[in-house]
Protein backbone atom coordinates (compact mmCIF):
# COMPACT_ATOMS: atom_id res chain seq x y z
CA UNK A 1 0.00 0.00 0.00
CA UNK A 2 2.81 2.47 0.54
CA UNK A 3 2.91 2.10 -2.82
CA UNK A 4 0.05 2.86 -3.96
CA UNK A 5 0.28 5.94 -2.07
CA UNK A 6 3.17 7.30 -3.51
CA UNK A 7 1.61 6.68 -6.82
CA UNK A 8 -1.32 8.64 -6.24
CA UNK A 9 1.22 11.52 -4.21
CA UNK A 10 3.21 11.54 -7.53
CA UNK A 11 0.27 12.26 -9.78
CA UNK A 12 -2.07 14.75 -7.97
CA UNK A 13 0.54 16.77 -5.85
CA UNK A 14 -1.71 18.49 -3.49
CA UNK A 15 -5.35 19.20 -3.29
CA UNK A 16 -7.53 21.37 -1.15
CA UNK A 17 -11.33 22.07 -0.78
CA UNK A 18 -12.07 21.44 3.36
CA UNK A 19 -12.16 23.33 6.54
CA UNK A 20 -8.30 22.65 7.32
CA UNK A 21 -5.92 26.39 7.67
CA UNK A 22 -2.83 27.09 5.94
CA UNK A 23 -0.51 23.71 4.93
CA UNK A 24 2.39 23.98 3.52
CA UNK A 25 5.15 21.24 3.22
CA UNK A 26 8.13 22.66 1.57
CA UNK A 27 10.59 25.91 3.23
CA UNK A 28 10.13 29.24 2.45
CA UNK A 29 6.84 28.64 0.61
CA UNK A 30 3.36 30.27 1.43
CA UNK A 31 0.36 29.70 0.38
CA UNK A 32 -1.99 31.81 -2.34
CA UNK A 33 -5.34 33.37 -1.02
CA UNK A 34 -8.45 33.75 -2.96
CA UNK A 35 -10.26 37.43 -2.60
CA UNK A 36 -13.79 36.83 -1.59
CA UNK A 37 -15.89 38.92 -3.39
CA UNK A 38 -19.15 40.77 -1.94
CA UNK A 39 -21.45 39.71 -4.14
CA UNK A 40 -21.59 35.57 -3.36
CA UNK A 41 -24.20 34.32 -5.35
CA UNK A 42 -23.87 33.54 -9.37
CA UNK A 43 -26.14 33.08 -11.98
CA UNK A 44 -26.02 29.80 -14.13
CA UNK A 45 -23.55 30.94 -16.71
CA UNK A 46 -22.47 33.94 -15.02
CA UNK A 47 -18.42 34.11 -15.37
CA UNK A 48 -16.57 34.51 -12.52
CA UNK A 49 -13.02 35.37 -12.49
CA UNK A 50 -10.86 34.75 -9.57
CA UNK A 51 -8.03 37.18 -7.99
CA UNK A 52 -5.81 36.67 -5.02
CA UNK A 53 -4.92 39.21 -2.08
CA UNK A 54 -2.14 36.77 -1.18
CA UNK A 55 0.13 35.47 -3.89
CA UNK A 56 1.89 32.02 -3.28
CA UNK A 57 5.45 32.30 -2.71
CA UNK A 58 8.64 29.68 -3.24
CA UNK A 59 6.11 27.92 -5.67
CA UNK A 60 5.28 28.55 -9.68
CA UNK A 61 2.03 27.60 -9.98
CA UNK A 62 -1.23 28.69 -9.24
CA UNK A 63 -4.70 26.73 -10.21
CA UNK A 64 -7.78 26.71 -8.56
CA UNK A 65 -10.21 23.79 -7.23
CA UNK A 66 -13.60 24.28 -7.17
CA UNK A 67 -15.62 21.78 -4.48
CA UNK A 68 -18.86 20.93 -3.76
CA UNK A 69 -20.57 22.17 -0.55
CA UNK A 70 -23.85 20.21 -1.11
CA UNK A 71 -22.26 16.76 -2.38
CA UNK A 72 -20.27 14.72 0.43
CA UNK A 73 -16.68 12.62 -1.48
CA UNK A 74 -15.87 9.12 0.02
CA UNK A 75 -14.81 10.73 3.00
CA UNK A 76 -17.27 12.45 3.67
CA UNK A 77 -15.33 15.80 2.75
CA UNK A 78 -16.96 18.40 0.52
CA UNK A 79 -16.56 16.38 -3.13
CA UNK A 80 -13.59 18.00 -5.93
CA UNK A 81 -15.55 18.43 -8.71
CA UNK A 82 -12.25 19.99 -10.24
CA UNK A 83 -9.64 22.66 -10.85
CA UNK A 84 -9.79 25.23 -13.12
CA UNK A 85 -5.85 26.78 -14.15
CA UNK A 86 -6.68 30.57 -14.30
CA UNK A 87 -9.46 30.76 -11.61
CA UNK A 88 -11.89 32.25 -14.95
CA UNK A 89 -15.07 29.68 -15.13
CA UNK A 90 -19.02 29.53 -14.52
CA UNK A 91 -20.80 27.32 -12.38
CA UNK A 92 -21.95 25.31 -15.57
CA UNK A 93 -18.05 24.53 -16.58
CA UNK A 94 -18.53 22.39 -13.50
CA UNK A 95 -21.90 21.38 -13.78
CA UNK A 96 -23.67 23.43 -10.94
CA UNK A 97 -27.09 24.36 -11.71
CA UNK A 98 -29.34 27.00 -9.38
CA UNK A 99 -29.91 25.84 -5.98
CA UNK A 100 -26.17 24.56 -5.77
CA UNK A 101 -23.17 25.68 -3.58
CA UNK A 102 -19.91 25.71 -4.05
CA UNK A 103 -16.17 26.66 -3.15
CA UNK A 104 -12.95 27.96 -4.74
CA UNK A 105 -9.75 27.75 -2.96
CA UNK A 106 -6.49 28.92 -4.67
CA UNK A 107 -3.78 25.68 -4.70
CA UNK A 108 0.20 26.47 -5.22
CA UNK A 109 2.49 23.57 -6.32
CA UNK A 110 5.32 22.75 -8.43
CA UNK A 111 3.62 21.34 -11.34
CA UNK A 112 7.67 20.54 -13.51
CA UNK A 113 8.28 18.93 -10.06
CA UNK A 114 5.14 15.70 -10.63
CA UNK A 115 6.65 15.86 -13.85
CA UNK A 116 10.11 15.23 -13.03
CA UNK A 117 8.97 12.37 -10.37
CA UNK A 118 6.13 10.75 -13.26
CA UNK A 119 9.19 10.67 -15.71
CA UNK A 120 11.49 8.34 -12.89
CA UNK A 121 8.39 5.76 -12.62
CA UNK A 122 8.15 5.38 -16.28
CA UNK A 123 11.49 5.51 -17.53
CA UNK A 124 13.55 4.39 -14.35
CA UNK A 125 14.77 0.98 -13.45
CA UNK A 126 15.32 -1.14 -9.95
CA UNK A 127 17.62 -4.10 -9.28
CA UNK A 128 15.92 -7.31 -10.24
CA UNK A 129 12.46 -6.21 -11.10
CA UNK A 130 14.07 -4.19 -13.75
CA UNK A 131 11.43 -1.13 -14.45
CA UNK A 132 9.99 1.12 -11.78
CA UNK A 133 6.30 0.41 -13.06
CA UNK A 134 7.05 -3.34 -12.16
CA UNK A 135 7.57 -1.91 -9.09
CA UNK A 136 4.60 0.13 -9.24
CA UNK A 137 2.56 -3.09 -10.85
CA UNK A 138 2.50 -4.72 -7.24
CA UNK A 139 0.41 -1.85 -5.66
CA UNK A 140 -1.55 -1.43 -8.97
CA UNK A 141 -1.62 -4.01 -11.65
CA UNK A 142 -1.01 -2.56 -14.91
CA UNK A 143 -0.33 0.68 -13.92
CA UNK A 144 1.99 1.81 -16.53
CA UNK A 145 0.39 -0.03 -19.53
CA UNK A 146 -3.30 1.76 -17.69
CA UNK A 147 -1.64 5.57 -18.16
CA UNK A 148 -0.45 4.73 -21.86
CA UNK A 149 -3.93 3.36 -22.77
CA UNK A 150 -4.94 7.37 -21.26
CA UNK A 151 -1.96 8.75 -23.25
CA UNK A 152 0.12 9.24 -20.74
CA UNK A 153 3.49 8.44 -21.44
CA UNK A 154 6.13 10.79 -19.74
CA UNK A 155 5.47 13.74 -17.60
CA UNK A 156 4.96 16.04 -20.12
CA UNK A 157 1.37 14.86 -20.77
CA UNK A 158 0.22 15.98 -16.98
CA UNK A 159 -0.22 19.48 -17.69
CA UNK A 160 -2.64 21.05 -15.19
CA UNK A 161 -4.82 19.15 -11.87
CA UNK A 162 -7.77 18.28 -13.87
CA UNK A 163 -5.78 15.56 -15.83
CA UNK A 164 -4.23 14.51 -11.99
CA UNK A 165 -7.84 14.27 -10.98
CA UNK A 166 -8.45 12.09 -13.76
CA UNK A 167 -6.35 9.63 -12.82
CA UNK A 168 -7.14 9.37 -8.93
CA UNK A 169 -10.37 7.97 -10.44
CA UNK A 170 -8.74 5.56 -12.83
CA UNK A 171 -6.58 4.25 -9.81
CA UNK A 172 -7.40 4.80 -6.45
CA UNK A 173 -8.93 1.41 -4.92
CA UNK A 174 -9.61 3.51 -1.87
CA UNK A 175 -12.96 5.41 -2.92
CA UNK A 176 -13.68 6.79 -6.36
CA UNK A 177 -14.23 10.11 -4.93
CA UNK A 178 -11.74 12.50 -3.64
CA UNK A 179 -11.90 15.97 -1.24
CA UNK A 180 -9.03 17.87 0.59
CA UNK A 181 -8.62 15.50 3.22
CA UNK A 182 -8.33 12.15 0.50
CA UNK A 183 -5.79 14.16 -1.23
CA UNK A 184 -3.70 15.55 1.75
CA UNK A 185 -3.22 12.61 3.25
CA UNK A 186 -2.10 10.93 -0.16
CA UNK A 187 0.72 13.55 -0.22
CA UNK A 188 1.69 13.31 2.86
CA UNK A 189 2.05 9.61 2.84
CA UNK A 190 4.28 10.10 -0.29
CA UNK A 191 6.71 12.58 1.86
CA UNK A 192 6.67 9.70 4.45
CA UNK A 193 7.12 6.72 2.59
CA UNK A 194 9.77 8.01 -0.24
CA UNK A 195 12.14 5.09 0.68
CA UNK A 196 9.39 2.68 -0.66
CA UNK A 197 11.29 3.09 -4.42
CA UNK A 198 14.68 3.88 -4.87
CA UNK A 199 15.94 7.50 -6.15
CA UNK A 200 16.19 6.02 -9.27
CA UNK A 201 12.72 6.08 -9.88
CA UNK A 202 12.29 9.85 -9.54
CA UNK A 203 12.12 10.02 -5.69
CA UNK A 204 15.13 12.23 -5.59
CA UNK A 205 13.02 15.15 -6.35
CA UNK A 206 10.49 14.54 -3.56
CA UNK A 207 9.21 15.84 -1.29
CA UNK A 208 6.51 17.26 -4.08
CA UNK A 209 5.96 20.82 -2.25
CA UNK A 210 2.42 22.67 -2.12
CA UNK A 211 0.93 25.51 -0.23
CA UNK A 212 -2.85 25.86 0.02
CA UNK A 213 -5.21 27.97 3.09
CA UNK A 214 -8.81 26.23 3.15
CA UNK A 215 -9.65 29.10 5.81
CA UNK A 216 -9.47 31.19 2.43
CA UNK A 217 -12.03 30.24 -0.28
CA UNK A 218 -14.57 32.20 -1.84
CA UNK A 219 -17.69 30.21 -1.73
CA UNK A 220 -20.63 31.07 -3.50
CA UNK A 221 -24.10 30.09 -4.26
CA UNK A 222 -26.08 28.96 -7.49
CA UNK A 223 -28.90 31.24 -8.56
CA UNK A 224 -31.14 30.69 -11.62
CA UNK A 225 -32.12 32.73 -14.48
CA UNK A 226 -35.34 34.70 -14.70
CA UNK A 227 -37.73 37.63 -15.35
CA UNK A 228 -37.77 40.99 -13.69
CA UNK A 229 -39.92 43.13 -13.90
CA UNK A 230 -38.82 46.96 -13.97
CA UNK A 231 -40.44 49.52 -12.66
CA UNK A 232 -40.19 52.61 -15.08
CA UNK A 233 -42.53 55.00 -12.80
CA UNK A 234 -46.49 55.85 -14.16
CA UNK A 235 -47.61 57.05 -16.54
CA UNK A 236 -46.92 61.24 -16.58
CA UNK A 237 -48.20 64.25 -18.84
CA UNK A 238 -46.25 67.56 -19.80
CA UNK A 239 -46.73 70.17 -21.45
CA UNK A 240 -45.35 70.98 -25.35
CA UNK A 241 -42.13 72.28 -25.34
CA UNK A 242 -41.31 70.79 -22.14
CA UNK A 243 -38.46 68.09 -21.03
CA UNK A 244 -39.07 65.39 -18.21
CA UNK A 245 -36.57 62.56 -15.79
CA UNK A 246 -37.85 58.93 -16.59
CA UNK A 247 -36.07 56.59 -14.35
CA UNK A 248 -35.77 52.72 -14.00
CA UNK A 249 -35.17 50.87 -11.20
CA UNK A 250 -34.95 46.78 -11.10
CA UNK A 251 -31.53 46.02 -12.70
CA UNK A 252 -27.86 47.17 -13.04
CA UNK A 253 -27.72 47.51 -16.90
CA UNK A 254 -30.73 49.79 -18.76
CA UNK A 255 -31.51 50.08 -22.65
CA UNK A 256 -34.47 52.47 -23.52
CA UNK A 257 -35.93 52.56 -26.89
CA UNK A 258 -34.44 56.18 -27.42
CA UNK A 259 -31.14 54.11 -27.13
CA UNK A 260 -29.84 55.43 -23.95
CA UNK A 261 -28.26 53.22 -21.88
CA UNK A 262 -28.47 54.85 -17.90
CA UNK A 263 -31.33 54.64 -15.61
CA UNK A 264 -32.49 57.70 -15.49
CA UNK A 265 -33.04 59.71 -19.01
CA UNK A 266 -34.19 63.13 -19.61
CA UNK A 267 -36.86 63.46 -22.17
CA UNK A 268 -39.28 66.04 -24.36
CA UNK A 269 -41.19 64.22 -26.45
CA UNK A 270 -43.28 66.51 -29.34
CA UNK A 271 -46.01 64.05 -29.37
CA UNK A 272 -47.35 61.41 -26.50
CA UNK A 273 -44.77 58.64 -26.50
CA UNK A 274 -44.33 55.39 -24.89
CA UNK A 275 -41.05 54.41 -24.23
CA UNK A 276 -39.90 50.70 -23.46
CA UNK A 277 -36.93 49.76 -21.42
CA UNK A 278 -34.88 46.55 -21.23
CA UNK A 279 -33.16 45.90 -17.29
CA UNK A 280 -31.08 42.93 -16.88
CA UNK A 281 -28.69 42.10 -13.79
CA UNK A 282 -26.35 39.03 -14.15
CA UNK A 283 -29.25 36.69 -13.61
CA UNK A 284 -32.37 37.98 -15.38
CA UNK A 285 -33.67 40.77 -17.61
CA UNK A 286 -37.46 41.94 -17.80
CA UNK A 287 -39.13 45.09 -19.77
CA UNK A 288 -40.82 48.07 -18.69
CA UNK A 289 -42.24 50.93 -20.29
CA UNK A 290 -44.11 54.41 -19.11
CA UNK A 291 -46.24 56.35 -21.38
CA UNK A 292 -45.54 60.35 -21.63
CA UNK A 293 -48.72 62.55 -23.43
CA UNK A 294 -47.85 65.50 -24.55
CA UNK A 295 -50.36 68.48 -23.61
CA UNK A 296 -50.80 71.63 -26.21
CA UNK A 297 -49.04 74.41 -25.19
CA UNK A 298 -50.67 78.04 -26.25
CA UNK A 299 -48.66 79.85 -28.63
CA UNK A 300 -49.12 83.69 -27.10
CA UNK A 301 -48.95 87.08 -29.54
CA UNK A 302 -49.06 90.36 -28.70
CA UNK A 303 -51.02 92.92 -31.05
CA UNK A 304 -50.77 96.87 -30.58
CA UNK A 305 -53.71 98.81 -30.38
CA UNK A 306 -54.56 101.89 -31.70
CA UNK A 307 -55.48 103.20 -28.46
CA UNK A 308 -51.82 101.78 -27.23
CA UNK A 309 -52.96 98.88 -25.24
CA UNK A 310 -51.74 95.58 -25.67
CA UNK A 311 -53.93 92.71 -26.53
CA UNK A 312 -53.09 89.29 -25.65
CA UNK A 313 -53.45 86.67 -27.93
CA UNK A 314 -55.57 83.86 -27.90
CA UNK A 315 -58.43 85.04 -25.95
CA UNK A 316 -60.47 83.24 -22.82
CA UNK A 317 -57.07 82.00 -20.75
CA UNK A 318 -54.74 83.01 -18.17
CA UNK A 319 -52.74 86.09 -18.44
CA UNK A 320 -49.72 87.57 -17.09
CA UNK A 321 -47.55 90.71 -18.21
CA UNK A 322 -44.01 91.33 -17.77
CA UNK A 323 -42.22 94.03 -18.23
CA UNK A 324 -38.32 93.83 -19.09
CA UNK A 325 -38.72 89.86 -18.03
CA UNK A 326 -40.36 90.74 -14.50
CA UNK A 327 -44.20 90.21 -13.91
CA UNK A 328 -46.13 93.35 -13.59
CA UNK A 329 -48.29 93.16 -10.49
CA UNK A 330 -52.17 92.76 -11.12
CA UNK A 331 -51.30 92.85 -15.09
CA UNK A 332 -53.43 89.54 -15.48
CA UNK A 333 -56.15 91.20 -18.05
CA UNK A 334 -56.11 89.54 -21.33
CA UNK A 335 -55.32 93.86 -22.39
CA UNK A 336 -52.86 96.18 -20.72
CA UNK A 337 -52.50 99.28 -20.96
CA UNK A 338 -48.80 100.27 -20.48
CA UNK A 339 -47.73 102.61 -18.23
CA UNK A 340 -43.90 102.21 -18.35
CA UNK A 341 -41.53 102.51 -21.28
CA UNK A 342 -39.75 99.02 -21.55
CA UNK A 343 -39.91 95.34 -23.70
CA UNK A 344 -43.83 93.70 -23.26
CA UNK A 345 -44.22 90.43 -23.02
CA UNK A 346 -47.48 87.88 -21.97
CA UNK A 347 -47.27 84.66 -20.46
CA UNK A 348 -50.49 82.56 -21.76
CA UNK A 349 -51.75 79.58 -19.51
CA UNK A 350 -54.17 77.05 -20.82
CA UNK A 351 -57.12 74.87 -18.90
CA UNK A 352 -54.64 72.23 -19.49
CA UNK A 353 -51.94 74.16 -16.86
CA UNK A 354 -49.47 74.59 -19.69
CA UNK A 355 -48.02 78.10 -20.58
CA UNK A 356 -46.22 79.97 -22.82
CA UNK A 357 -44.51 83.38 -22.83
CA UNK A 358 -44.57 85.39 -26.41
CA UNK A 359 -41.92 86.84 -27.49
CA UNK A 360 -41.53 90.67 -26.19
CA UNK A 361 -41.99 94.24 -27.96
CA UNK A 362 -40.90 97.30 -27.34
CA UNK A 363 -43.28 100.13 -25.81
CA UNK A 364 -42.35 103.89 -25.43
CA UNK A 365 -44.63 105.38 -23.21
CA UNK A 366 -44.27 109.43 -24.49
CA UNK A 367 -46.54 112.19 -22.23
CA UNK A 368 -47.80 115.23 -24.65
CA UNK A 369 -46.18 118.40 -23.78
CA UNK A 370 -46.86 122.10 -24.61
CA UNK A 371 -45.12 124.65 -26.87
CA UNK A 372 -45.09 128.30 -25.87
CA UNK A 373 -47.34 130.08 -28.80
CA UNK A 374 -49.04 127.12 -30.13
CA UNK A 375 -52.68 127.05 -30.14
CA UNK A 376 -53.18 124.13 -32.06
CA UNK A 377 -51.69 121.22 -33.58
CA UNK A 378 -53.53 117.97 -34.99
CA UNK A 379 -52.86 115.01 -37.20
CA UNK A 380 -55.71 113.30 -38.85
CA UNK A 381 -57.03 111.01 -40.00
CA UNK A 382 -56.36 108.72 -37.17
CA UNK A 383 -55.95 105.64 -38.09
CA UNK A 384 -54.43 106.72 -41.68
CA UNK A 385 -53.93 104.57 -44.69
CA UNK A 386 -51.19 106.56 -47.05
CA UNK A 387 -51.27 110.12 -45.97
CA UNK A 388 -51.13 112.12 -43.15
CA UNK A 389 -52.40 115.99 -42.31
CA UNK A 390 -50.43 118.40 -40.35
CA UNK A 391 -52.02 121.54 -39.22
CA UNK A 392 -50.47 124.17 -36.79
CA UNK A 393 -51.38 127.24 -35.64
CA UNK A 394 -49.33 129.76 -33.59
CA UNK A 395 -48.63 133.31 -32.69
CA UNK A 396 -45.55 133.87 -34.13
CA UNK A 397 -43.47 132.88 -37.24
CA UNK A 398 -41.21 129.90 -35.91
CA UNK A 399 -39.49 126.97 -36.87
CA UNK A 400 -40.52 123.24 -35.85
CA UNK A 401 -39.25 120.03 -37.02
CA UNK A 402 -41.67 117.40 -37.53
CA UNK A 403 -40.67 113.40 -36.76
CA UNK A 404 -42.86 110.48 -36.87
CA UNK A 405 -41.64 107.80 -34.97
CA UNK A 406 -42.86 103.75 -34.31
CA UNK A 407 -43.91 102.92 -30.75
CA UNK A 408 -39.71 101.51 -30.19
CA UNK A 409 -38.88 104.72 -30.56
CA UNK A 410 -36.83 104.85 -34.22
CA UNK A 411 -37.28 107.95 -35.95
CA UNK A 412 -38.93 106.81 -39.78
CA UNK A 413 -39.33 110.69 -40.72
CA UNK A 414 -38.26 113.99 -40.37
CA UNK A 415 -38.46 117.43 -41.98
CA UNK A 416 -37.71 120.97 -40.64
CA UNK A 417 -41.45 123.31 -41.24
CA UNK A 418 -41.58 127.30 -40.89
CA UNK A 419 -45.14 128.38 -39.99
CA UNK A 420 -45.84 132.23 -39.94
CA UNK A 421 -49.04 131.41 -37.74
CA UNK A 422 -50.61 128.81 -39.67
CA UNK A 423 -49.30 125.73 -41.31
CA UNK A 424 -50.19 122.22 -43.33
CA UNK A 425 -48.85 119.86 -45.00
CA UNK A 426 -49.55 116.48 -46.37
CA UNK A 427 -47.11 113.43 -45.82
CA UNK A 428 -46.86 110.41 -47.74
CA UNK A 429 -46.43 107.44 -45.23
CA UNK A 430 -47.99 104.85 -47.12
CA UNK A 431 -45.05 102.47 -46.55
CA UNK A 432 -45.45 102.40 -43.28
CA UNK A 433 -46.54 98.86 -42.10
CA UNK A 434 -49.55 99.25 -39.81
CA UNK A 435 -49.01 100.15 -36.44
CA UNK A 436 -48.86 102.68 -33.41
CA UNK A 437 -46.99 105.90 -34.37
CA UNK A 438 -45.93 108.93 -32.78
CA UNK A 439 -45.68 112.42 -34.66
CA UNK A 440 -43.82 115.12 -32.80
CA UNK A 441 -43.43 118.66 -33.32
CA UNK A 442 -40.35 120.43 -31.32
CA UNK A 443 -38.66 123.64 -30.86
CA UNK A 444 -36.35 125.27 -28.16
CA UNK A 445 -39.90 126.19 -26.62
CA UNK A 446 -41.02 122.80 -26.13
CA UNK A 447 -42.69 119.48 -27.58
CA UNK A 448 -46.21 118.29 -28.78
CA UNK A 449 -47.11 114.39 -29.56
CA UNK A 450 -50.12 113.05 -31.17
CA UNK A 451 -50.11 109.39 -31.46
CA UNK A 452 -51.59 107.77 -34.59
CA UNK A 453 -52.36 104.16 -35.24
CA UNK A 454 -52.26 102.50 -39.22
């Protein structure tokens, strides 16, 4: 039987998946430890990927065994169900389906070490019997002529545990299933019972060295896939012209069907839109959606008067002036009557709740003055299509200048007139778009203004 035990020593080097602490059988080695991550459960064919915070030292290689915590081995141990070499698998590489639970626990060994020590059983020799596997033969018949029917030849053709594992099963006469303490023991024995074969049969490179920490595994459990259901918020309303937050909640990755890709999206839809969204987590993915209607907004002009009130339009809603962008107190009449020079505008508010504010004018608000010696001055008609009349009358021969300016205040005409006491004249304003206009007459004596509408 000692053996045997060296044989299965030589082939699996160590193993680990149990509730033993740090082992380590070689000087100035240490063994690797797995990070544990804070998420511990995994979706069938969810990848995990593992990462040490302790790296092995005094040893080359690192590979990774992943046990069973539901399934008992021969020893009643947690059962090997195998290794993987970079520590990047999902529970189905091993079989595990939802419900299951399982362990990873990082392994360090000298893999060009089992090599070196497979090599001396196949190729070296001992007095009488002639070949280290007759030696080999009396623990297990056929053992040699067993791992060539595998493919197994030299050393070479071990490359990683799995292929170790796979030969425990073909040999072991013990149990046909293997955890941590099955394994550990099998190593040890080896380190204890080298003298069973002579050096020449590869013992000189024993003892085979590992380093593995059971107290550090990153253990996990089995979840299936399924639906989820998002939930997008309720239905909403806004108003045209308007923008409003949608956000998801239910999963950790979002596509809406505007193509954005966060949970929360900013939106102003022209129309009433529905808009779907796709959540998934590693596990599941569901679909949501949340309708938005889109309320008509009034669209708010403001016509001048030819008295010089402003008229909001459309008529029958909710009014309120501003002047230079600042509400006018009590200005809520669908017409206002301005008494400030400054820019108009009207905000318009629907039954609906949705408002609008027009764009603004310009309003000069102009007081008529007096002129020393002037007993009369009129424009007419009022409102005028293409001409205007100008009459004056005054006590003395004087000079006035005549201007007709728009309600912004730009001057559009101007002429110097001499009246000896009486004056008219005719002016041709035809292209004058219609409109509130001012005509002033001036001197150093003073200023009159008539306003006239087109």
């Amino acid at each position: 039987m000692q053996l045997k035990g060296l044989l299965f020593a030589a082939l699996f080097l160590c193993y680990a998946a149990s509730t033993y602490a740090q082992q380590t059988n070689c000087p100035m080695t240490s063994a690797p430890e797995i990070a544990v991550p804070a998420d511990t459960e995994l979706c069938v064919g969810q990848m995990f990927t593992a990462t040490n915070t302790i790296e092995a030292t005094g040893l080359p290689d690192t590979e990774y065994v992943i046990t069973d915590s539901n399934q008992q081995a021969g020893d009643g141990g947690p059962l090997i169900l195998g290794a993987d070499d970079d520590g990047v698998f999902s529970p189905t590489d091993f079989g595990l389906t939802a419900g299951d639970a399982f362990c990873v626990t990082a392994v360090a060994f000298d893999l060009e070490q089992v090599q070196g020590v497979l090599d001396g059983i196949l190729t070296g020799t001992v007095p009488v019997l002639g070949s280290c596997c007759a030696a080999v033969d009396f623990a297990i018949p056929q053992f040699c002529i067993n791992l060539a029917a595998m493919g197994i030849t030299s050393g070479s053709d071990i490359e990683d545990l799995n292929e170790l594992f796979l030969l425990v099963d073909q040999f072991s006469a013990a149990t046909t299933t293997f955890s941590a303490q099955s394994f550990i023991d099998q190593l040890n024995l080896l380190n204890t019972t080298a003298a069973a074969l002579p050096a020449t049969c590869g013992t000189d490179a024993l003892p085979l060295c590992y380093a593995i920490n059971l107290n550090a595994q990153a253990c996990f459990t089995v979840t299936g896939t399924g639906t989820l259901t998002p939930d997008a918020g309720i239905d909403t309303e806004i108003c045209d012209g308007e923008s409003i937050t949608l956000t998801v909640t239910g999963g950790t990755s979002y596509i809406w069907s505007n193509g954005e890709n966060t949970a929360e999206i900013t939106v102003s839809p022209s129309s009433p839109t529905t808009y779907s969204v796709t959540v998934a987590n590693v596990c599941a993915s569901g679909t949501g959606e949340v309708s938005v209607n889109v309320l008509s907004s009034p669209n708010p002009s403001i016509v001048l008067g030819s008295n010089g009130t402003l008229s909001a339009l459309p008529i029958d809603l909710a009014y309120q002036w501003y002047l230079n962008g600042a509400p006018v107190t009590g200005a809520t009449d669908q017409i206002h009557t301005p008494a400030q020079t400054g820019d108009y505008s009207v905000e318009v508010t629907n039954a609906d709740g949705c408002a609008t504010i027009s764009a603004s004018i310009a309003y000069m608000v102009v007081a008529t003055e007096h002129i020393e010696g002037v007993e009369y001055f009129e424009v007419f008609p009022n409102p005028f299509n293409d001409f205007i009349d100008i009459e004056i009358k005054n006590d003395n021969s004087e000079t006035f200048y005549v201007k007709i300016v728009d309600i912004r205040g730009e001057i559009l005409q101007e002429q110097e007139i001499y009246s000896t006491g009486s004056y008219a004249t005719r002016l041709n304003v035809a292209n004058l778009p219609k409109g509130i206009y001012l005509v002033q007459i001036s001197n150093d004596k003073g200023q009159i203004i008539k306003k006239i509408a087109k």
